[in-house]
PDB file of N, CA and C in Angstrom:
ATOM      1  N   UNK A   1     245.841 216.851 152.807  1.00  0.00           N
ATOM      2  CA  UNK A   1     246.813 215.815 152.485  1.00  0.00           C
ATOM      3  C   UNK A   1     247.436 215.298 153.777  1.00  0.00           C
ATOM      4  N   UNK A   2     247.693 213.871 153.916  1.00  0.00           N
ATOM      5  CA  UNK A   2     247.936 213.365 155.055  1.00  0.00           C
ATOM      6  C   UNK A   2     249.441 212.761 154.833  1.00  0.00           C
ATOM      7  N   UNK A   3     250.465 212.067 155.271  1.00  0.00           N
ATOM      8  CA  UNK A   3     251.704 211.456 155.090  1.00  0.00           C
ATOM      9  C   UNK A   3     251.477 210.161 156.003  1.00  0.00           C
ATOM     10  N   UNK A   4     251.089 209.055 155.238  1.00  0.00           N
ATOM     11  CA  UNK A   4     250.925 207.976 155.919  1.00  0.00           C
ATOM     12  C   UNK A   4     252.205 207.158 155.844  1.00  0.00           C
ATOM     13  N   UNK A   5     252.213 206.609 156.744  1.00  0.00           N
ATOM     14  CA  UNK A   5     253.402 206.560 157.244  1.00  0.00           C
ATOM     15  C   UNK A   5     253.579 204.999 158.262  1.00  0.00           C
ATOM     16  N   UNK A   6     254.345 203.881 158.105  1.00  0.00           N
ATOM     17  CA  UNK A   6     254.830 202.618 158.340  1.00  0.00           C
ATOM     18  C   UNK A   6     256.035 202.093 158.383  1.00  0.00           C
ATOM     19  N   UNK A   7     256.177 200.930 159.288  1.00  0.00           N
ATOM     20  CA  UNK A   7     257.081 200.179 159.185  1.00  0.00           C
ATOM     21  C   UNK A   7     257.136 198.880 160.173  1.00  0.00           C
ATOM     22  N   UNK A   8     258.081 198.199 159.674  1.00  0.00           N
ATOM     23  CA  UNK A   8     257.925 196.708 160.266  1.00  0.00           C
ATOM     24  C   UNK A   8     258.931 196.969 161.764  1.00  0.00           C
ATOM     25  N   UNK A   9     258.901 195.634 162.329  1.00  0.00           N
ATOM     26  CA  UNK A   9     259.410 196.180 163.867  1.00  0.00           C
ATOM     27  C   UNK A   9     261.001 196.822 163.375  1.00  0.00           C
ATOM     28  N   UNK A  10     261.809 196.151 162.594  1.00  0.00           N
ATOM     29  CA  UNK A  10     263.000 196.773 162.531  1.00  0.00           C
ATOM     30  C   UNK A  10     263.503 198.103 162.066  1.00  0.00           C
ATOM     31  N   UNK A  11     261.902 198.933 161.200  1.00  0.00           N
ATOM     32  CA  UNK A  11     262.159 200.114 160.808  1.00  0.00           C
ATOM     33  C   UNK A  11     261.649 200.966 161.940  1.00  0.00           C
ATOM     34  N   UNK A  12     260.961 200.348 163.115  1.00  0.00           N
ATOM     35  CA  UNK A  12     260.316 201.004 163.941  1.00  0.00           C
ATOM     36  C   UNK A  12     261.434 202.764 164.454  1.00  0.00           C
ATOM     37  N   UNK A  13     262.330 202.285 164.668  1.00  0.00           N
ATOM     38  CA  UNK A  13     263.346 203.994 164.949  1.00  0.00           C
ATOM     39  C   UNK A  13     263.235 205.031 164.048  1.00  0.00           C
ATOM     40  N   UNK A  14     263.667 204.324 162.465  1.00  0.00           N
ATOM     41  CA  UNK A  14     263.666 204.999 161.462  1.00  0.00           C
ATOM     42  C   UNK A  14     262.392 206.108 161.037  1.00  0.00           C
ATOM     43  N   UNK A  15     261.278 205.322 161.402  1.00  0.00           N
ATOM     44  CA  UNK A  15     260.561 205.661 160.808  1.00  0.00           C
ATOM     45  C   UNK A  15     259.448 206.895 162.162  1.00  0.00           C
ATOM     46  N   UNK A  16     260.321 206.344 163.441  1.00  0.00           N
ATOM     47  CA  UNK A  16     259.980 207.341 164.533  1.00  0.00           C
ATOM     48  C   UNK A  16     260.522 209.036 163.945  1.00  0.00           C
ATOM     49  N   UNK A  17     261.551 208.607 163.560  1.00  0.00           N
ATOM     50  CA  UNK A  17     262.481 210.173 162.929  1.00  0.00           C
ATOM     51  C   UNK A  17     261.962 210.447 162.365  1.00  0.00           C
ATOM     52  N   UNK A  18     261.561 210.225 160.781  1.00  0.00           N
ATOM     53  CA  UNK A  18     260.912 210.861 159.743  1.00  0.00           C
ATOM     54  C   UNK A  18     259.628 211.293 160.528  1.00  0.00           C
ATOM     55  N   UNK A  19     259.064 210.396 160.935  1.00  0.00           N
ATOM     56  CA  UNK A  19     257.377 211.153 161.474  1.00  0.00           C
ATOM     57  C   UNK A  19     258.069 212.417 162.426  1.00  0.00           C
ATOM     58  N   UNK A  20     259.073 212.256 163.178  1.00  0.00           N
ATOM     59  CA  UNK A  20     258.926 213.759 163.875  1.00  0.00           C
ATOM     60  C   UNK A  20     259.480 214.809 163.034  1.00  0.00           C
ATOM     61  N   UNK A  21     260.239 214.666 162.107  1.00  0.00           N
ATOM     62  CA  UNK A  21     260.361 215.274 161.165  1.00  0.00           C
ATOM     63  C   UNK A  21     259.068 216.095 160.402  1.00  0.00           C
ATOM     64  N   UNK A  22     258.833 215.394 159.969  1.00  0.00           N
ATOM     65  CA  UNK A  22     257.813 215.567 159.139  1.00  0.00           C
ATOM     66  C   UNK A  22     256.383 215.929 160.185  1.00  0.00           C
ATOM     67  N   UNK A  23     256.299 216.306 161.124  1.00  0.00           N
ATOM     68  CA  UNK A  23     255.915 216.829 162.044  1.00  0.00           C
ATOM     69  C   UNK A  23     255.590 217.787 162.018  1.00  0.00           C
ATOM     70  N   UNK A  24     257.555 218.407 162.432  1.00  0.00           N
ATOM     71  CA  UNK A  24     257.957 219.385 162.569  1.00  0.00           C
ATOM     72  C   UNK A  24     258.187 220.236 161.434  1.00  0.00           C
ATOM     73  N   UNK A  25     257.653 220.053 160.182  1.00  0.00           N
ATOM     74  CA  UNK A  25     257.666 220.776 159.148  1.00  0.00           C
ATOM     75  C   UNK A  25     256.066 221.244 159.003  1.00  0.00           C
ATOM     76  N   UNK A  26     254.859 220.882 159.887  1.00  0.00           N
ATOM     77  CA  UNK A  26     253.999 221.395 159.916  1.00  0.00           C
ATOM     78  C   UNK A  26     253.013 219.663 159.523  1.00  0.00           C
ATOM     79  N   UNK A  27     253.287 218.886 158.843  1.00  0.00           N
ATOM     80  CA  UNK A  27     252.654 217.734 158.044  1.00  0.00           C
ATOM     81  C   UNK A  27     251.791 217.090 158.831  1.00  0.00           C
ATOM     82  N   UNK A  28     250.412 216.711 158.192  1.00  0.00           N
ATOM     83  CA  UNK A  28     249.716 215.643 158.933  1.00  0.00           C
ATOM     84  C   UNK A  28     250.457 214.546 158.778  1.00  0.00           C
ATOM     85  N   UNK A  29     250.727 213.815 159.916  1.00  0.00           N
ATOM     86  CA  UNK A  29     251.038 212.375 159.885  1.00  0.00           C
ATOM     87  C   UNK A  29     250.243 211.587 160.379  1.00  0.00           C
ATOM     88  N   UNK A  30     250.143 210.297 159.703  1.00  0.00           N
ATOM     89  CA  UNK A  30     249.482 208.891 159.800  1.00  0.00           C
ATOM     90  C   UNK A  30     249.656 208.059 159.933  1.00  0.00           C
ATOM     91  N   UNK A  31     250.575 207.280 161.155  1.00  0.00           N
ATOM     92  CA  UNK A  31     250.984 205.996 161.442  1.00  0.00           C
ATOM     93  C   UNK A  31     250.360 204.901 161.549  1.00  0.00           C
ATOM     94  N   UNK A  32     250.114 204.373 160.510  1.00  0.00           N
ATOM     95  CA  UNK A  32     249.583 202.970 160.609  1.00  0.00           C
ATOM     96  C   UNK A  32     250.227 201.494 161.074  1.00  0.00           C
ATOM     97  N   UNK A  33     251.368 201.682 161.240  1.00  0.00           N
ATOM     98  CA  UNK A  33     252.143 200.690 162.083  1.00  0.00           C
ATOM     99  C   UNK A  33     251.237 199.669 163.715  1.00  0.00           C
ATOM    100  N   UNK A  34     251.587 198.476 163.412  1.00  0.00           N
ATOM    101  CA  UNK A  34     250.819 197.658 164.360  1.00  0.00           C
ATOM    102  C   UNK A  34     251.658 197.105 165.049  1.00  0.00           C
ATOM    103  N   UNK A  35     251.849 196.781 166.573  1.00  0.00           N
ATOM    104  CA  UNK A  35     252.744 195.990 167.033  1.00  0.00           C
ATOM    105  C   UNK A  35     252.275 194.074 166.350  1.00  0.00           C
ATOM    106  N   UNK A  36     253.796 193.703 165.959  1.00  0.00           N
ATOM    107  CA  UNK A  36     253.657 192.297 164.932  1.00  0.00           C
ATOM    108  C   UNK A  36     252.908 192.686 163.520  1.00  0.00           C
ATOM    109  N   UNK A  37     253.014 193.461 163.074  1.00  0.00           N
ATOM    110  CA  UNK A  37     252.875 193.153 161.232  1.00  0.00           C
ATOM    111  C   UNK A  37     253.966 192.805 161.349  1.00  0.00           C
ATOM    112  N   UNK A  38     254.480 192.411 160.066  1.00  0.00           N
ATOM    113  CA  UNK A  38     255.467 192.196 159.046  1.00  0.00           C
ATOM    114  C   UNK A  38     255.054 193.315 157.646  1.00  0.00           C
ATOM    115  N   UNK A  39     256.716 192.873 156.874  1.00  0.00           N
ATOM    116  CA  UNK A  39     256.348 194.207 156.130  1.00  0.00           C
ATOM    117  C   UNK A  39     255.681 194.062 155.199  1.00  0.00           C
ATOM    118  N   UNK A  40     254.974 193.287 154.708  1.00  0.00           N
ATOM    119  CA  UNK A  40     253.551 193.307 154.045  1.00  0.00           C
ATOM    120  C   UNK A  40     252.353 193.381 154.247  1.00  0.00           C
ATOM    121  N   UNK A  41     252.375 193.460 155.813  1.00  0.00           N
ATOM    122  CA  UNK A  41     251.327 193.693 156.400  1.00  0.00           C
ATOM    123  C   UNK A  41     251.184 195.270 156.816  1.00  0.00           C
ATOM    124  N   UNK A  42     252.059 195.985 156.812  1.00  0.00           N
ATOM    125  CA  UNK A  42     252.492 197.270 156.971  1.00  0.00           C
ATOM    126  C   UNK A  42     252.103 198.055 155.673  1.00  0.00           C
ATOM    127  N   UNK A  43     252.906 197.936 154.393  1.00  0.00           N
ATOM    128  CA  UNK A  43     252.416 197.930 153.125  1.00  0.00           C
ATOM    129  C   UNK A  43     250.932 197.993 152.877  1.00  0.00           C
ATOM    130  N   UNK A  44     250.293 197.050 152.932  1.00  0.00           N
ATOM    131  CA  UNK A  44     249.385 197.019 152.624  1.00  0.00           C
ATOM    132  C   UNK A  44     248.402 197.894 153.035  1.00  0.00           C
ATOM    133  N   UNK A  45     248.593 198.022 154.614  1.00  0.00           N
ATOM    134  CA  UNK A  45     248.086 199.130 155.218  1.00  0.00           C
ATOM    135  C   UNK A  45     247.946 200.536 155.063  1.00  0.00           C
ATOM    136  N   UNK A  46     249.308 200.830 154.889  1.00  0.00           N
ATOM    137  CA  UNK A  46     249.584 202.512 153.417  1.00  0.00           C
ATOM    138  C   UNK A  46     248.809 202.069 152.654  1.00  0.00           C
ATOM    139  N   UNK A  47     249.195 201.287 151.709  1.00  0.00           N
ATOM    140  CA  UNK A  47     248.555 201.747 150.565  1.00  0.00           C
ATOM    141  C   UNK A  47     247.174 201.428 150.691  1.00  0.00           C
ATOM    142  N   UNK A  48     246.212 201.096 151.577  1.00  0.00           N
ATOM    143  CA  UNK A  48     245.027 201.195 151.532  1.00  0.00           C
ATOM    144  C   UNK A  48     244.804 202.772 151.883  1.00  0.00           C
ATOM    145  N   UNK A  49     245.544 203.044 152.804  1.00  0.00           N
ATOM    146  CA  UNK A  49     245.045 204.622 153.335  1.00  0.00           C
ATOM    147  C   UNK A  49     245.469 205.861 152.240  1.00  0.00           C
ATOM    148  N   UNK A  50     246.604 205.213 151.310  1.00  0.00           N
ATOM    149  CA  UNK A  50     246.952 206.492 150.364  1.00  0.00           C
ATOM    150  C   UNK A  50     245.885 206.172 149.360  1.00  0.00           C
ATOM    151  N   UNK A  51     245.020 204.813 148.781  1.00  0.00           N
ATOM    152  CA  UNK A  51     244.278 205.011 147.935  1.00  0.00           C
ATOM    153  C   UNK A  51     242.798 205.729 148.383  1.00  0.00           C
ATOM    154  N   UNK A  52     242.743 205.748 149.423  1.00  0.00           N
ATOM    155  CA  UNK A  52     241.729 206.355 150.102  1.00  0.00           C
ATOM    156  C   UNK A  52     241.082 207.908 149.977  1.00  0.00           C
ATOM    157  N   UNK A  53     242.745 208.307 149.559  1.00  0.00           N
ATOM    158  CA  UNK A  53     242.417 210.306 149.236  1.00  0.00           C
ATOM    159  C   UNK A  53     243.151 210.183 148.871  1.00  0.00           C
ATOM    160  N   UNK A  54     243.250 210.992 147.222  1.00  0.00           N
ATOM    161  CA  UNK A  54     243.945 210.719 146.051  1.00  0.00           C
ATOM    162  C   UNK A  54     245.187 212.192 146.413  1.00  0.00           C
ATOM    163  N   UNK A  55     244.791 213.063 147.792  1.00  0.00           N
ATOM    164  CA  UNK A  55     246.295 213.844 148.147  1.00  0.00           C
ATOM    165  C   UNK A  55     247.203 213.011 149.124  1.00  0.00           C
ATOM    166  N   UNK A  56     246.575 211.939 149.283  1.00  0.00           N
ATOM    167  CA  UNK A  56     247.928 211.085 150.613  1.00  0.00           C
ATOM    168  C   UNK A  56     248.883 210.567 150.198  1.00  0.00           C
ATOM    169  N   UNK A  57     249.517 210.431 150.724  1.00  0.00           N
ATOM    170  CA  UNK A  57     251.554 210.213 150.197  1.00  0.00           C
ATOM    171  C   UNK A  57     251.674 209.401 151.667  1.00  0.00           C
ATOM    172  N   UNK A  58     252.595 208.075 150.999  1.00  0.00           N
ATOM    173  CA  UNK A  58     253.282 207.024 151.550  1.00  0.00           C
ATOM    174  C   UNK A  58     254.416 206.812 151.924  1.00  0.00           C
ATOM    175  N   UNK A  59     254.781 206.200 152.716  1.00  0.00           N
ATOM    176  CA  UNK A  59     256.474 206.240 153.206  1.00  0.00           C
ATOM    177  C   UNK A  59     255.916 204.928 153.820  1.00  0.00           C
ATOM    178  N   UNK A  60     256.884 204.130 153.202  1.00  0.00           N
ATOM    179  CA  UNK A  60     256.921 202.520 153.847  1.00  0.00           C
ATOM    180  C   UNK A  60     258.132 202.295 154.038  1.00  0.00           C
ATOM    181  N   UNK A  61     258.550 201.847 155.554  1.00  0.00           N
ATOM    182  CA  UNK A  61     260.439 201.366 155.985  1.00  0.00           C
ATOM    183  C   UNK A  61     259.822 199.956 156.293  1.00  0.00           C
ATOM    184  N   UNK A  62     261.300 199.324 155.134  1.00  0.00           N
ATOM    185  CA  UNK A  62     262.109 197.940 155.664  1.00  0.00           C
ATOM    186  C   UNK A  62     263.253 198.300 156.112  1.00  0.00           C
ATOM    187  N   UNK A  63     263.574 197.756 156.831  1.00  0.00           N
ATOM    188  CA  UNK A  63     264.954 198.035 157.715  1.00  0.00           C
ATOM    189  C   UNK A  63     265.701 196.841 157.777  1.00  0.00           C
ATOM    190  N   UNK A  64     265.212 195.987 157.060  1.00  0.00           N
ATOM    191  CA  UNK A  64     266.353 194.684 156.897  1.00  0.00           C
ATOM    192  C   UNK A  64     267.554 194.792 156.968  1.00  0.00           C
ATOM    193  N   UNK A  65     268.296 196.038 156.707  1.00  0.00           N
ATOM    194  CA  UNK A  65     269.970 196.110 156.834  1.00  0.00           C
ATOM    195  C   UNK A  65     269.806 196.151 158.134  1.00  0.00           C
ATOM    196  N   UNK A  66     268.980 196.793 158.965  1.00  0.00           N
ATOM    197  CA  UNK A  66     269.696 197.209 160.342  1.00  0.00           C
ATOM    198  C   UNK A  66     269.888 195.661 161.249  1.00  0.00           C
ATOM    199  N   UNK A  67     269.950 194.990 160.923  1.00  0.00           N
ATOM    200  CA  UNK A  67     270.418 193.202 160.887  1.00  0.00           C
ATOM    201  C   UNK A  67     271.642 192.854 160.981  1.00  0.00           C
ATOM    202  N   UNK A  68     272.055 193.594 160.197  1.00  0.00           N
ATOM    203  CA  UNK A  68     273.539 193.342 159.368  1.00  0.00           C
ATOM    204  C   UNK A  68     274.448 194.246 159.972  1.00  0.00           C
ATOM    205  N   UNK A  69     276.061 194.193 160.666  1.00  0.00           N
ATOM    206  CA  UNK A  69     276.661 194.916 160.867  1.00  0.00           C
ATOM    207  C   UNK A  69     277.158 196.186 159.797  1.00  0.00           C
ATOM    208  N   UNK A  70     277.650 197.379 160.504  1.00  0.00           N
ATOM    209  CA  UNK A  70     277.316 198.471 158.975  1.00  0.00           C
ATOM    210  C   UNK A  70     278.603 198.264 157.727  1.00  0.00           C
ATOM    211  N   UNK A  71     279.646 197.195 158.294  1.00  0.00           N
ATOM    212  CA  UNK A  71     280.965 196.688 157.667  1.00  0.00           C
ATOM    213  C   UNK A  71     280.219 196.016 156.406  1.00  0.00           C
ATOM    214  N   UNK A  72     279.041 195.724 156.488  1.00  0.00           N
ATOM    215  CA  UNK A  72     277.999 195.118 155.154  1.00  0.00           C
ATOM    216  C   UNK A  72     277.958 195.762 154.544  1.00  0.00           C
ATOM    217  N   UNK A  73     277.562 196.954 154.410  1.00  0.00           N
ATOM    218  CA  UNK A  73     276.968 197.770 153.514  1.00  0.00           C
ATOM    219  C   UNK A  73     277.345 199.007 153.261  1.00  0.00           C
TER     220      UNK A  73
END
């Protein structure tokens, strides 16, 4: 089982953490992230690789808040 794993440029931090995380718990990780997708282009990319082997698990970040001061949300 693999943890594939994405995000668009603004989840790019977020999604640095979880992968070392998830690392560090022993996990294969699978970054499919491209410099310039967008997040459907990211998306799409998981979910081609989780339909690929029916044990892979997805994690897709939008980070659209991190835009927004945190007084937003």
């Amino acid at each position: 089982m693999a943890v594939i794993i994405g995000a668009d440029k603004a989840g790019t931090e977020l999604k640095e953490t979880v992968k070392s995380y998830l690392i560090e718990l022993g996990k294969e990780v699978v970054d499919v992230s491209k410099e310039g997708q967008d997040f459907v282009d990211v998306t799409l990319a998981v979910a081609k690789e989780v339909t690929s082997n029916e044990e892979n698990l997805g994690i897709v970040i939008d980070a659209l808040l991190s835009y927004f001061p945190p007084s937003l949300y």
